[in-house]
C-alpha atoms as a PDB file:
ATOM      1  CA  UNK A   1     -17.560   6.216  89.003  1.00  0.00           C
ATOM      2  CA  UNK A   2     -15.595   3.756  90.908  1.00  0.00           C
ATOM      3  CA  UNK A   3     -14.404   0.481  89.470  1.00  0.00           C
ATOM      4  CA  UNK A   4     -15.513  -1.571  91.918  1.00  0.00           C
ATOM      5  CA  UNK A   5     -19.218  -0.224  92.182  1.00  0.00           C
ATOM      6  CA  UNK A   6     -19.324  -1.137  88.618  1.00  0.00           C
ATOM      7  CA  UNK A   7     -17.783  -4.734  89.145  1.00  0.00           C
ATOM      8  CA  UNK A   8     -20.679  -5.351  91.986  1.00  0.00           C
ATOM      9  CA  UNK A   9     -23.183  -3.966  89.750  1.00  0.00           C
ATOM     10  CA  UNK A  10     -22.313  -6.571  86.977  1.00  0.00           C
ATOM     11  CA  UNK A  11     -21.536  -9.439  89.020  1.00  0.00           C
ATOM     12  CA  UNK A  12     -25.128  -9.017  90.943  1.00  0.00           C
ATOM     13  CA  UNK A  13     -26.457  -8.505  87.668  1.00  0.00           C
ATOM     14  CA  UNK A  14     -25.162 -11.715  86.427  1.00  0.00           C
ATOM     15  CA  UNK A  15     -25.682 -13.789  89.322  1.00  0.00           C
ATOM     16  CA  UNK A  16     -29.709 -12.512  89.247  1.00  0.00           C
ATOM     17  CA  UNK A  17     -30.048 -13.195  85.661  1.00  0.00           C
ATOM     18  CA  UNK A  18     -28.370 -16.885  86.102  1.00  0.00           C
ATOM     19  CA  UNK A  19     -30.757 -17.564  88.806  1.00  0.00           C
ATOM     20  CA  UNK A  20     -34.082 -16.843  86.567  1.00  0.00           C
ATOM     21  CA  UNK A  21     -32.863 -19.169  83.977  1.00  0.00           C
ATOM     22  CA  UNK A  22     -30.863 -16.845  81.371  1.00  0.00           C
ATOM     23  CA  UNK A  23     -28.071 -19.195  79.457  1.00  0.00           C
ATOM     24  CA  UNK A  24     -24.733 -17.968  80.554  1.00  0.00           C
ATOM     25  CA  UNK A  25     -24.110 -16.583  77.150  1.00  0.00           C
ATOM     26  CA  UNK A  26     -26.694 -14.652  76.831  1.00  0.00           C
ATOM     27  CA  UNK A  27     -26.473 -13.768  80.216  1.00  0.00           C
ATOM     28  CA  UNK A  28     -22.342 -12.659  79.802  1.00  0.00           C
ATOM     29  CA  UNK A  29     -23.178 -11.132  76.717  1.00  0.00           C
ATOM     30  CA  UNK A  30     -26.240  -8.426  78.667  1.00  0.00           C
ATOM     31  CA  UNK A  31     -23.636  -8.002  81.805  1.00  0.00           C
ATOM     32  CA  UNK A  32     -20.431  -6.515  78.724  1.00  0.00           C
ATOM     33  CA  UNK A  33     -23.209  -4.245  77.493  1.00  0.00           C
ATOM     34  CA  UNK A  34     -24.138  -2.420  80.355  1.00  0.00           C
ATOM     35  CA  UNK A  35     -20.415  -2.626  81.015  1.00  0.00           C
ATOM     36  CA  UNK A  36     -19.088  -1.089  77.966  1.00  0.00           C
ATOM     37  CA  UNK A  37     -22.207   1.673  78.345  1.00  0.00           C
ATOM     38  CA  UNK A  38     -21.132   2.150  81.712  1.00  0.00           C
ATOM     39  CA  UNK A  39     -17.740   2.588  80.662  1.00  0.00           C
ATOM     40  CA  UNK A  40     -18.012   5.036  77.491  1.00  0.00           C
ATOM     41  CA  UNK A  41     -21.146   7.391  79.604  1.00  0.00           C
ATOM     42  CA  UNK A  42     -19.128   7.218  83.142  1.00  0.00           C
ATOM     43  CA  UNK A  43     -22.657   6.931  84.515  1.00  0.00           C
ATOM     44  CA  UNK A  44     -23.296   5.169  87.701  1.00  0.00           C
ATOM     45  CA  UNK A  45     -24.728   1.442  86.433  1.00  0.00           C
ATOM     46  CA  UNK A  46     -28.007   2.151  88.697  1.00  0.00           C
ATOM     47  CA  UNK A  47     -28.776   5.327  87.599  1.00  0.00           C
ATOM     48  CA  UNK A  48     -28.200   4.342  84.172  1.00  0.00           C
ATOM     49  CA  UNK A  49     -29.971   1.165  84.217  1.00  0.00           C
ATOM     50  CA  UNK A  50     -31.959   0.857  87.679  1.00  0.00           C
ATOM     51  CA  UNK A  51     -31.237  -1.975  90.062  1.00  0.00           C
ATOM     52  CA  UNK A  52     -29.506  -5.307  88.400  1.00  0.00           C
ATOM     53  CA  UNK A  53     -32.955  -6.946  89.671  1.00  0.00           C
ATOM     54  CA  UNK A  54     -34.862  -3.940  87.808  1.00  0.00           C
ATOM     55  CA  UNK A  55     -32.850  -4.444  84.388  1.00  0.00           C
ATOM     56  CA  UNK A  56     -32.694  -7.921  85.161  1.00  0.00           C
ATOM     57  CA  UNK A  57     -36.611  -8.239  84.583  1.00  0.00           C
ATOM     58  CA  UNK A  58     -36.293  -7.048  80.836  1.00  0.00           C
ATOM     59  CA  UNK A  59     -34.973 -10.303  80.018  1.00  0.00           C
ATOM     60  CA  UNK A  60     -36.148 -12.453  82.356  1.00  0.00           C
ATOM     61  CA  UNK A  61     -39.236 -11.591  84.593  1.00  0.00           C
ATOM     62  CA  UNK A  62     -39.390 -12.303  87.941  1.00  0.00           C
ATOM     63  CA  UNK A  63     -42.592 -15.254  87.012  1.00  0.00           C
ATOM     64  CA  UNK A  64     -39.735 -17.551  86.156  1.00  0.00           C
ATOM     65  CA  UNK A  65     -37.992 -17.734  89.960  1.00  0.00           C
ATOM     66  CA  UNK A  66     -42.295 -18.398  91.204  1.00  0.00           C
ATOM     67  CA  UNK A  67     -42.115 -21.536  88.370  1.00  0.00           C
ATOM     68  CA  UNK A  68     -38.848 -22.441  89.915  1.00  0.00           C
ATOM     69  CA  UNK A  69     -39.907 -22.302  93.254  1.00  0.00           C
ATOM     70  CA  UNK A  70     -43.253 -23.960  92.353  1.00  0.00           C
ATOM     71  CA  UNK A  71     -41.456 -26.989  90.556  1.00  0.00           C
ATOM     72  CA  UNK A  72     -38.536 -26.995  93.598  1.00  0.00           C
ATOM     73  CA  UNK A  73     -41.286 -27.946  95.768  1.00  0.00           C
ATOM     74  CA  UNK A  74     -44.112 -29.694  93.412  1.00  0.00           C
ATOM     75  CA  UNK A  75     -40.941 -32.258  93.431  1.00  0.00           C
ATOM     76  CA  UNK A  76     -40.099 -32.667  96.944  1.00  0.00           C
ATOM     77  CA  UNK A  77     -43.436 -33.724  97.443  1.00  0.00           C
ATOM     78  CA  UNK A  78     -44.109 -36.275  94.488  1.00  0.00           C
ATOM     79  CA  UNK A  79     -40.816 -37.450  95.592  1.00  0.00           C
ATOM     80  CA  UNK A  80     -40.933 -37.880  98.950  1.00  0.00           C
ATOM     81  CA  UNK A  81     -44.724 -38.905  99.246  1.00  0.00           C
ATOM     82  CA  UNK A  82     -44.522 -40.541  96.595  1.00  0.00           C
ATOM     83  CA  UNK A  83     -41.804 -42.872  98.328  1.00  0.00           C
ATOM     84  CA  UNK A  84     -43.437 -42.778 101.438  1.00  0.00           C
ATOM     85  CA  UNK A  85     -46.100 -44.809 100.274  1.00  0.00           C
ATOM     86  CA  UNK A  86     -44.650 -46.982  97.866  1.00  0.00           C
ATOM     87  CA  UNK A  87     -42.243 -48.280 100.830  1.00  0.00           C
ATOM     88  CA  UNK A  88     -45.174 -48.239 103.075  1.00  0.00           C
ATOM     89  CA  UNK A  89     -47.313 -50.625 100.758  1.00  0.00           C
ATOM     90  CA  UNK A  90     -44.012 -52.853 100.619  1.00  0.00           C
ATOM     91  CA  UNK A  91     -43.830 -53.147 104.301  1.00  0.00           C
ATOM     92  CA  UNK A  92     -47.765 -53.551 103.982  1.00  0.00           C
ATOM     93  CA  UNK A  93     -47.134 -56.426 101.570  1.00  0.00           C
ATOM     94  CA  UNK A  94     -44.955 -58.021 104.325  1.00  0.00           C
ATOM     95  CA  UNK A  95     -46.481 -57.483 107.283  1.00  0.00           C
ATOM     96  CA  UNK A  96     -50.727 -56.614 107.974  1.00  0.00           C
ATOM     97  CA  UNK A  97     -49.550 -54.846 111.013  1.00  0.00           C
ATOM     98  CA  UNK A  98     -47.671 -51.928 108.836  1.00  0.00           C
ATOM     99  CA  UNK A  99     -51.053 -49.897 108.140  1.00  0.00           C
ATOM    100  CA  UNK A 100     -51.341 -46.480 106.406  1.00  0.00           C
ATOM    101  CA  UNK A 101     -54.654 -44.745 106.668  1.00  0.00           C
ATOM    102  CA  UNK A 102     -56.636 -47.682 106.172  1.00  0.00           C
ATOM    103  CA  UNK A 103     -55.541 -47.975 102.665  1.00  0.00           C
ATOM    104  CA  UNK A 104     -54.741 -51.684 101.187  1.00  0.00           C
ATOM    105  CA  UNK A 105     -50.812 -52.445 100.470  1.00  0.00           C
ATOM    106  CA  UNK A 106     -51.408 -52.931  96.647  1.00  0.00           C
ATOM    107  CA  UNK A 107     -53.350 -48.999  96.899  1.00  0.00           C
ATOM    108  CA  UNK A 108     -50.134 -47.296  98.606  1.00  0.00           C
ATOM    109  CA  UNK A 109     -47.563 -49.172  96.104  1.00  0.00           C
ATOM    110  CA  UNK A 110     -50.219 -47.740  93.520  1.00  0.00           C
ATOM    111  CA  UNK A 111     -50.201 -44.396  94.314  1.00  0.00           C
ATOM    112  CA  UNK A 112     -46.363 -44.290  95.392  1.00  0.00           C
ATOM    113  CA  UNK A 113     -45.325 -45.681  91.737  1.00  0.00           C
ATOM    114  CA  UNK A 114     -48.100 -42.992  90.339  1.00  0.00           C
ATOM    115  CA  UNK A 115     -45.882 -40.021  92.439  1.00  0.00           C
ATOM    116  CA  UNK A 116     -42.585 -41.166  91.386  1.00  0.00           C
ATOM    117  CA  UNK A 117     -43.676 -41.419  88.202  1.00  0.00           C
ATOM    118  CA  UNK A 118     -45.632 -37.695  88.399  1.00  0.00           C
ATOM    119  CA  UNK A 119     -41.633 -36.594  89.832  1.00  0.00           C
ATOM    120  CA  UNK A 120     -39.739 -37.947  86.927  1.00  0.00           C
ATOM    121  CA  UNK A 121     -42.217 -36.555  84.590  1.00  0.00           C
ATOM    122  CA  UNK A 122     -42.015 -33.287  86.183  1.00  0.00           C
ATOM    123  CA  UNK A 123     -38.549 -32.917  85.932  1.00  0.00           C
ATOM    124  CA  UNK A 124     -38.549 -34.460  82.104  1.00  0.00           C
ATOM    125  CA  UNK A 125     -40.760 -31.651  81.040  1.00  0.00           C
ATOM    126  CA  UNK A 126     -39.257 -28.974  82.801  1.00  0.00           C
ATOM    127  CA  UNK A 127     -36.051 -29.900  81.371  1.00  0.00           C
ATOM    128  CA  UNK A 128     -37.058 -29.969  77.472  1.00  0.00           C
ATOM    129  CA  UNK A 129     -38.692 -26.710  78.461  1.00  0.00           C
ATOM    130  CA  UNK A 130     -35.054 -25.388  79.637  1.00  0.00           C
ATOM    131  CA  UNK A 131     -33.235 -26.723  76.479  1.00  0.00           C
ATOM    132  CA  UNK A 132     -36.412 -25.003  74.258  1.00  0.00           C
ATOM    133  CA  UNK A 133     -35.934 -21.777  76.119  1.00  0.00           C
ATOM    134  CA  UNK A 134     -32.174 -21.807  75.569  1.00  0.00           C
ATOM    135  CA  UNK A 135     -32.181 -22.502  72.169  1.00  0.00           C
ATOM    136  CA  UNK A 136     -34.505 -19.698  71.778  1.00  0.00           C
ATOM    137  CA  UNK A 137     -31.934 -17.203  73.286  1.00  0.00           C
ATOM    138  CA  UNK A 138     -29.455 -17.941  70.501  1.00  0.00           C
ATOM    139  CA  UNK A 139     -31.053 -17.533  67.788  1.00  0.00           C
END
């Protein structure tokens, strides 16, 4: 087994199970397992443990990088639309001819405010949820 098949193994490993939301320590302390395993058997990491995506998803499933993606974009578009229409009811307020589907100036700033607000709320929640989950992983 060569050294450096074993480094790529655990530095994939590590870099799969930091995307899907494992806390670095936890995350450090998995990769020194299979590297100490790997290091008393002399097995080849994959055959021993599959692919680092494969052993990855007994920690961390694959459903968490879908939520990720799913909240990566659920944000762009409270955010953006969201201030999209509250600077188009602003330019509404100032001028009649700045018109936006037929909707009133005091409507867009409404619903602009009402996706900003959705965004920061989004990413409020999401982030207790991150500190909840790693908490859990140290205990």
């Amino acid at each position: 087994m060569t050294e450096s098949r074993q480094e790529e193994y655990a530095a994939e490993l590590t870099e799969i199970l930091e995307l899907r939301g494992v806390p670095a320590t936890a995350a450090t302390r998995i990769v020194r397992e299979v590297q100490s395993l790997v290091a008393d058997s002399g097995e080849d990491p994959t055959a021993a443990f599959g692919t680092p995506s494969q052993y990855a998803d007994n920690f961390a499933p694959k459903l968490q990088m879908a939520r990720v993606w799913v909240l990566i974009i659920s944000s762009v578009i409270l955010a953006a639309g969201g201030g999209y229409m509250l600077i188009s009811g602003v330019f509404g307020m100032l001028s009649p001819a700045y018109d936006l589907w037929g909707l009133p100036s005091w409507t867009r700033m409404a619903i602009g405010v009402a996706g900003i607000a959705s965004f920061v709320s989004l990413i409020l929640i999401a982030g207790v949820r991150a500190k909840r989950r790693s908490v859990t992983w140290h205990i």
